[in-house]
N, C-alpha and C. Protein backbone atom coordinates (compact mmCIF):
# COMPACT_ATOMS: atom_id res chain seq x y z
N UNK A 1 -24.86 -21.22 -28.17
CA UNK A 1 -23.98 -20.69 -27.14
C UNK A 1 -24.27 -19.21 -26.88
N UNK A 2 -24.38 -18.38 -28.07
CA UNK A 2 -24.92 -16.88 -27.31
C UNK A 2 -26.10 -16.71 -26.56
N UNK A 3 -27.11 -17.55 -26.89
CA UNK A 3 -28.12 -17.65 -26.26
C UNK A 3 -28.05 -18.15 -25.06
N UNK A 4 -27.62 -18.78 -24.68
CA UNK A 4 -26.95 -19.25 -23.38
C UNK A 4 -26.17 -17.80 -22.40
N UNK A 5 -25.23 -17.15 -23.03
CA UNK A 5 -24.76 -16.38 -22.45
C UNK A 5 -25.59 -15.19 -21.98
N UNK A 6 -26.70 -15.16 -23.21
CA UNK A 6 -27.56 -14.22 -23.02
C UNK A 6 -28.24 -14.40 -21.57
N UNK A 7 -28.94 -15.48 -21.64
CA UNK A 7 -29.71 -15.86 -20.19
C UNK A 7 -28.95 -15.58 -19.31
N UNK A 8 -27.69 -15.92 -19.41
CA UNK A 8 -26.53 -15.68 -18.29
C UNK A 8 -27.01 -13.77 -17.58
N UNK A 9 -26.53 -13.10 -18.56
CA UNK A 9 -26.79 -11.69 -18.80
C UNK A 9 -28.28 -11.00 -18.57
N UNK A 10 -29.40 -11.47 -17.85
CA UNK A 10 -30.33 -11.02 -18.19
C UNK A 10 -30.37 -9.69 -17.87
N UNK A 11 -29.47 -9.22 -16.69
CA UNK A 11 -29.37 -7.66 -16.00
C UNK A 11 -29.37 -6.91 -17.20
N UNK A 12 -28.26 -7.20 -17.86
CA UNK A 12 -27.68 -6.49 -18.85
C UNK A 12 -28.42 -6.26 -20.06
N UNK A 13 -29.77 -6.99 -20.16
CA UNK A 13 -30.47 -6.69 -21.06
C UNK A 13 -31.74 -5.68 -20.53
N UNK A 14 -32.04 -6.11 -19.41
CA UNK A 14 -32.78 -5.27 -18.36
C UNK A 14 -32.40 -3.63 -18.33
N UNK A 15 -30.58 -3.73 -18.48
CA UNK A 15 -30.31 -1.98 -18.44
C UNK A 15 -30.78 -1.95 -20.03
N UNK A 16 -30.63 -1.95 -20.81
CA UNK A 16 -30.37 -2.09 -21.88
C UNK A 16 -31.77 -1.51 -22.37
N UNK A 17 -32.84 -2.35 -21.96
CA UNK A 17 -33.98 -1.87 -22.36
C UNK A 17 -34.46 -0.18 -21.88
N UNK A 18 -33.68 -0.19 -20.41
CA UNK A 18 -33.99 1.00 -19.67
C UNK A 18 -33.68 1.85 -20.89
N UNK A 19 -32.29 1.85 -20.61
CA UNK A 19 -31.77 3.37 -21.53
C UNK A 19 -32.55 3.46 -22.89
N UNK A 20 -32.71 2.45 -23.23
CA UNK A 20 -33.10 2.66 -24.57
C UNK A 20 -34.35 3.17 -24.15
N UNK A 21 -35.72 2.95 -23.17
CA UNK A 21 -36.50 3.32 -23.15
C UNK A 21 -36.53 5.62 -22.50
N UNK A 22 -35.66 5.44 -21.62
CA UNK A 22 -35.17 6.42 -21.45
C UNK A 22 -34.54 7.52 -22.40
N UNK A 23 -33.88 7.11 -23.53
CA UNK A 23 -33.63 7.64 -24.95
C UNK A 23 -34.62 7.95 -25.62
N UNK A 24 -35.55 7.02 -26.19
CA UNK A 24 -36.87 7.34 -26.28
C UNK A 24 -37.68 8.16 -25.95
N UNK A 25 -37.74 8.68 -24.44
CA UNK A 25 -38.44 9.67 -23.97
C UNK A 25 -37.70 10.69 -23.91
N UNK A 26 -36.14 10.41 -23.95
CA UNK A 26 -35.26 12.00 -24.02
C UNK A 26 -34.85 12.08 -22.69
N UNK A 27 -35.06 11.29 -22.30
CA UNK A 27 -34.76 11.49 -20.38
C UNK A 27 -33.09 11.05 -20.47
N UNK A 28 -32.31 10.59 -21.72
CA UNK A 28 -30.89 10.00 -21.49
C UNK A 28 -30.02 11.21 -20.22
N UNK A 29 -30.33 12.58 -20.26
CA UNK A 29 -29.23 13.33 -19.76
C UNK A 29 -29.60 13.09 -18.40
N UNK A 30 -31.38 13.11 -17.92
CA UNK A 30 -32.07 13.42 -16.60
C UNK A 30 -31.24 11.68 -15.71
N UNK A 31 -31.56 10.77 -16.09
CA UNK A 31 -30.69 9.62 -15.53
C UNK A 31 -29.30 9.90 -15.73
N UNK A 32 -28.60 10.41 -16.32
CA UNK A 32 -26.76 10.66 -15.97
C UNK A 32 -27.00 11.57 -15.06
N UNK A 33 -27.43 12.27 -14.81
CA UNK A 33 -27.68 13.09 -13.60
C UNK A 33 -27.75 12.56 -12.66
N UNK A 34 -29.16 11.88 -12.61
CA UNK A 34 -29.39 11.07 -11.19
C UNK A 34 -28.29 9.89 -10.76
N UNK A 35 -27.79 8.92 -11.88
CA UNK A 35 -26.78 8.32 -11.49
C UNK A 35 -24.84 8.70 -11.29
N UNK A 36 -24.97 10.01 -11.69
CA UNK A 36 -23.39 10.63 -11.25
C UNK A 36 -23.14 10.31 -9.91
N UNK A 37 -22.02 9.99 -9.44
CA UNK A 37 -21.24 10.35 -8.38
C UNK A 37 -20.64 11.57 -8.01
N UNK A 38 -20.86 11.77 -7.14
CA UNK A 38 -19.78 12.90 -6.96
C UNK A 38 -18.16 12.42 -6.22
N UNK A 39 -17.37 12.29 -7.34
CA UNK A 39 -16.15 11.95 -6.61
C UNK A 39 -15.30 12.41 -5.42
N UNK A 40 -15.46 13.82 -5.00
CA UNK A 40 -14.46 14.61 -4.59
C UNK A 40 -15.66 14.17 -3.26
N UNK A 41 -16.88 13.87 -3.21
CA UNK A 41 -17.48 13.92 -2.10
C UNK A 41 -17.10 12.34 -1.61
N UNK A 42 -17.32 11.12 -2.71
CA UNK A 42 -17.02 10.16 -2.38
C UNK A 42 -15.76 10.19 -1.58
N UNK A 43 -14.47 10.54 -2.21
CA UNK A 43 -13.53 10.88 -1.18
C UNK A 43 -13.74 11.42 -0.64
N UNK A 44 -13.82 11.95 0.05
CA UNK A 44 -14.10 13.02 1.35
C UNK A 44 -14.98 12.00 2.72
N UNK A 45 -15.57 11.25 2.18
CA UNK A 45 -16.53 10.65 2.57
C UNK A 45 -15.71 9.43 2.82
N UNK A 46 -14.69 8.90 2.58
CA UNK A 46 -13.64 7.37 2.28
C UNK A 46 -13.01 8.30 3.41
N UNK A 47 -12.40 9.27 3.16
CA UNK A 47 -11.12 9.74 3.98
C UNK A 47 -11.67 9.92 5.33
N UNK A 48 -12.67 10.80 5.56
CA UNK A 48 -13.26 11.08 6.77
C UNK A 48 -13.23 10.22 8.01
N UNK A 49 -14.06 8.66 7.06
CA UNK A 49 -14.08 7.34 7.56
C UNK A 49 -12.64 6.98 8.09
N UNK A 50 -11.59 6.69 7.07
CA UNK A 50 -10.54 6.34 7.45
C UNK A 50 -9.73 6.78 8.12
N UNK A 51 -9.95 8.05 8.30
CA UNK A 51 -9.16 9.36 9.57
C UNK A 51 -10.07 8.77 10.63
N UNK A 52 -11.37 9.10 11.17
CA UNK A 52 -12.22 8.41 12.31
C UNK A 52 -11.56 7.40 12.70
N UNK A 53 -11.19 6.60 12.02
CA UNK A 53 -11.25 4.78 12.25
C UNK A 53 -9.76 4.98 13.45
N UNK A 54 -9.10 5.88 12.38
CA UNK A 54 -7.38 6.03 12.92
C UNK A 54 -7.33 6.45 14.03
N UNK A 55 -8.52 7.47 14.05
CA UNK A 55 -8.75 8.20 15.71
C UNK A 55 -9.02 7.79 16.65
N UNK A 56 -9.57 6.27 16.34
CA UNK A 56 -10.40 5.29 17.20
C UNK A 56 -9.27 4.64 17.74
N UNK A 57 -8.68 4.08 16.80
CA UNK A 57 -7.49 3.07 17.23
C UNK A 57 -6.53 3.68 18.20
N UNK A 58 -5.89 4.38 17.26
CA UNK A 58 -5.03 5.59 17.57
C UNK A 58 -5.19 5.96 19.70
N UNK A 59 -6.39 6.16 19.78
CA UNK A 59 -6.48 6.81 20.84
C UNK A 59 -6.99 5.80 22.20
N UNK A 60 -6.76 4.69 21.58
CA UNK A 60 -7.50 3.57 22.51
C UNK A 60 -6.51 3.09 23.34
N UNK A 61 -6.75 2.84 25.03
CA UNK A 61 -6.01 2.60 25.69
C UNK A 61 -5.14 0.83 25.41
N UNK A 62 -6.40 0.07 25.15
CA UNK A 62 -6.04 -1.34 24.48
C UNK A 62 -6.47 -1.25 23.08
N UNK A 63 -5.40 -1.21 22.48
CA UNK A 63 -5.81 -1.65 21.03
C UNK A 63 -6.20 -2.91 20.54
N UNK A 64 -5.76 -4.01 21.22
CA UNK A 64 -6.11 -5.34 20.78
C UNK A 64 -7.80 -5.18 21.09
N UNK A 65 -8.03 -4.41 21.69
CA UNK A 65 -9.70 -4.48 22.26
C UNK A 65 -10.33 -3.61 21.40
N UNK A 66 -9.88 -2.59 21.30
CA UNK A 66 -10.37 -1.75 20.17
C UNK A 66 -10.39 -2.36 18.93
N UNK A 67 -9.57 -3.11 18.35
CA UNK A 67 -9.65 -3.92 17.07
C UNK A 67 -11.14 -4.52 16.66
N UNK A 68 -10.60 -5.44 18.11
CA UNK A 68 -11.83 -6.45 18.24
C UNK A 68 -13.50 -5.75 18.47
N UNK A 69 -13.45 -5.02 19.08
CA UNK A 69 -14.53 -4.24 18.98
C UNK A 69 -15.24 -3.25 17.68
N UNK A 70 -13.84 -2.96 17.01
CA UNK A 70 -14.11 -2.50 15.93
C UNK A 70 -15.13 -3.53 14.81
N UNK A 71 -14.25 -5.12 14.76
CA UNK A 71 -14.93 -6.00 13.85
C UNK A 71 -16.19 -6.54 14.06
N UNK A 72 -16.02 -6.47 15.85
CA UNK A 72 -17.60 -7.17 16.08
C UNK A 72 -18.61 -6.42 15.90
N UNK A 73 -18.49 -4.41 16.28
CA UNK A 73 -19.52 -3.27 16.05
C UNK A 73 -19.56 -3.36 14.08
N UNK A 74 -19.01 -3.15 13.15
CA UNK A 74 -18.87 -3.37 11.70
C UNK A 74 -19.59 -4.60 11.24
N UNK A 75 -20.12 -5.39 11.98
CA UNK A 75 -20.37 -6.78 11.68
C UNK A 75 -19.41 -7.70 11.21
N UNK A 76 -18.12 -7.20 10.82
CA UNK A 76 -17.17 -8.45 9.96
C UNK A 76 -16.86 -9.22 10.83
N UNK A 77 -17.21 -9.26 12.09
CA UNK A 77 -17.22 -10.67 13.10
C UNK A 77 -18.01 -11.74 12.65
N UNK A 78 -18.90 -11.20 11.65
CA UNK A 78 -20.30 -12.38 11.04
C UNK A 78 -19.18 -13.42 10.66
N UNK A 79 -18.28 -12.75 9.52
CA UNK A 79 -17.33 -14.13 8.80
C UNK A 79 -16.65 -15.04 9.34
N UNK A 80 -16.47 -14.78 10.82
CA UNK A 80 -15.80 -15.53 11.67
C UNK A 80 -16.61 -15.93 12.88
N UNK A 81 -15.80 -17.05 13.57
CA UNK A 81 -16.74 -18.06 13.90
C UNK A 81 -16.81 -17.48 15.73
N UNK A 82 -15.98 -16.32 16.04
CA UNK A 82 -16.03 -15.72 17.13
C UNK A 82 -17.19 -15.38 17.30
N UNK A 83 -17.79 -15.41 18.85
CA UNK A 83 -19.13 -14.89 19.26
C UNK A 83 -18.59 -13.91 20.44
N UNK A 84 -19.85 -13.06 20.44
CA UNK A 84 -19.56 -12.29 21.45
C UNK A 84 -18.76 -12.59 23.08
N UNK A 85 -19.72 -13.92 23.28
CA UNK A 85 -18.64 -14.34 24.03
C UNK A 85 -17.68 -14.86 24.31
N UNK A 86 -17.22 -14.89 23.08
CA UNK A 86 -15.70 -15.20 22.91
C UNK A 86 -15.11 -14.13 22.97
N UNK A 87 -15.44 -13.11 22.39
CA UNK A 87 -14.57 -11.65 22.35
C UNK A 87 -14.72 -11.38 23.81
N UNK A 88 -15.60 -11.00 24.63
CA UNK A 88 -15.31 -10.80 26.11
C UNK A 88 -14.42 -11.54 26.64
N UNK A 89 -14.62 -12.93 26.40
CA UNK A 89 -13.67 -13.48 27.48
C UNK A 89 -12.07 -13.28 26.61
N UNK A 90 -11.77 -12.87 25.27
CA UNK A 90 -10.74 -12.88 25.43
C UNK A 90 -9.95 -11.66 26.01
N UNK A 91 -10.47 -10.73 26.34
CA UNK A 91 -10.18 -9.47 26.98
C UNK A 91 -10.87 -9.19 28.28
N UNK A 92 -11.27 -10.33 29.16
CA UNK A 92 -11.29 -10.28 30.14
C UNK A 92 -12.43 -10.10 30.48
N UNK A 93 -13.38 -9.73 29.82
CA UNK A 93 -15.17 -8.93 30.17
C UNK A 93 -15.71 -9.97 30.30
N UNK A 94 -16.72 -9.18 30.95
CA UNK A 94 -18.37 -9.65 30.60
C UNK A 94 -18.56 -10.01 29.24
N UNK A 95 -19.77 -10.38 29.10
CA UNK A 95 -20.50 -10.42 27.68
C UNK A 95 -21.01 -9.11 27.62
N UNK A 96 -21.88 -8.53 28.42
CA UNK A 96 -22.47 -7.35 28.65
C UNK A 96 -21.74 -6.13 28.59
N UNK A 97 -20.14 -5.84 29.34
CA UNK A 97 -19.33 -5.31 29.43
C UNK A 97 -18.77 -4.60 28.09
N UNK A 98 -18.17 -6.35 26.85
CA UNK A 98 -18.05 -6.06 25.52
C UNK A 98 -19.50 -5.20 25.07
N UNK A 99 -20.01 -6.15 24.73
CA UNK A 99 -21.45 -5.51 24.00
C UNK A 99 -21.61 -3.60 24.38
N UNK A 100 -21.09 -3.32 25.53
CA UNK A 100 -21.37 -1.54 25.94
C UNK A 100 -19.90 -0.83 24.99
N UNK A 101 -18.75 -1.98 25.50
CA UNK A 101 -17.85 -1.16 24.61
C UNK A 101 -18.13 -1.27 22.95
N UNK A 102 -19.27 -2.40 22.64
CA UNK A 102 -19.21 -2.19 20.81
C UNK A 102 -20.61 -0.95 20.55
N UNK A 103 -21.53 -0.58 21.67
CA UNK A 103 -22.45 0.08 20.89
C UNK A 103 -21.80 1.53 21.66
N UNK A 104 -20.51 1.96 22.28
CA UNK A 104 -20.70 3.15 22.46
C UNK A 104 -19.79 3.42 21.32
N UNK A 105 -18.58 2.23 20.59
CA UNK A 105 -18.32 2.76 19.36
C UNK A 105 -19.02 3.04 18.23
N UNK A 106 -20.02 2.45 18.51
CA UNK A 106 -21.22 2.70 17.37
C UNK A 106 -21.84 4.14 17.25
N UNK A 107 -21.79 4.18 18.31
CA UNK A 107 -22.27 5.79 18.57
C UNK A 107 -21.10 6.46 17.98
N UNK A 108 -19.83 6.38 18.90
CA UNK A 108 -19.52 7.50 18.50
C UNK A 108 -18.42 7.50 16.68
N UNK A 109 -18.49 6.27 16.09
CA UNK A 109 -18.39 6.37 14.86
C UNK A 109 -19.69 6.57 13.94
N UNK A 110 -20.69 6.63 14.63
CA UNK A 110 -21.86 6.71 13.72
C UNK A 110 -22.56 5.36 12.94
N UNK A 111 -22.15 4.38 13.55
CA UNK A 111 -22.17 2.76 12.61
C UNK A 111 -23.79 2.91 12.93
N UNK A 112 -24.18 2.07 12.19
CA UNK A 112 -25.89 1.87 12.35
C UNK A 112 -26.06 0.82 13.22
N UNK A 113 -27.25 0.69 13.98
CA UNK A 113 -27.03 -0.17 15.25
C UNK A 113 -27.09 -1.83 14.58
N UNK A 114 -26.86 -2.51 15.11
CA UNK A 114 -26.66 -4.40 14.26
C UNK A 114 -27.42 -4.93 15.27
N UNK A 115 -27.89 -5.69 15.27
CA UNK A 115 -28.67 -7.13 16.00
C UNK A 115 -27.36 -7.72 16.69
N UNK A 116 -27.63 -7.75 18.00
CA UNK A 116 -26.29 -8.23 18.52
C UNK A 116 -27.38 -9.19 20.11
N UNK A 117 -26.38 -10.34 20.22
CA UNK A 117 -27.18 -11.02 21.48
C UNK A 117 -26.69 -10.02 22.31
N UNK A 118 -27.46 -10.10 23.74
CA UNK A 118 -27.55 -9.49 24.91
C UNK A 118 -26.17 -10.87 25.57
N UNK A 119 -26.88 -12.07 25.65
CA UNK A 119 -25.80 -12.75 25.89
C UNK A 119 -25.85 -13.98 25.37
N UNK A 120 -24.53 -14.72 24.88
CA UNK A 120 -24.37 -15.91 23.95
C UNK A 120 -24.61 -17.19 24.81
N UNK A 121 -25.14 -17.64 23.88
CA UNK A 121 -25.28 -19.25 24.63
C UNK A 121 -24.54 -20.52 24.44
N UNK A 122 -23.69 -19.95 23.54
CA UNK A 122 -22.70 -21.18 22.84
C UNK A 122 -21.87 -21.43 23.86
């Protein structure tokens, strides 16, 4: 049975060897270095996001559209079975129309651009 669990674990033997090989050479402090976080930046970096997001909503003439635009520009539209042209037509657009309102939020939240159809065929 440990042996079993072991295989389970192989990552964990994988770090395992690291550090130890890293100890070995004395490098233990040079990797806590490289792998620190900086917390106060991590927040800063969470909050920033979550103030933006608020600013987005917050300031949007339709929020039900802004929502939706929010999930489909983020990709979390992937988990759901909505397609682009479903999101247009439920707010009245184009396909083309949506798609301008998800990449100018992209822009101006900074999202990285996603693979998105031009127009759906479903």
């Amino acid at each position: 049975m440990h042996g079993a669990n072991r295989l389970q674990f192989t990552g964990n033997v994988v770090v395992a060897d690291a550090l130890a090989e890293c100890a070995h050479a004395g490098l233990l402090e040079e990797l806590r270095e490289a792998l620190t976080i900086n917390h106060d930046e991590v927040r800063g970096d969470a909050l920033r996001a979550v103030r933006d997001l608020v600013y987005e909503l917050a300031g949007a003439s339709d929020r039900e559209l802004a929502v939706d635009v929010l999930i489909y520009a983020t990709g979390v539209a992937e988990f759901d079975r909505t397609s682009l042209r479903d999101y247009a037509r439920k707010h009245g657009l184009t396909t083309e129309g949506f798609r301008q309102h998800v990449l100018k939020m992209q822009r101006r939240l900074g999202l990285p651009p996603r693979p998105m159809q031009n127009t759906d065929a479903n």
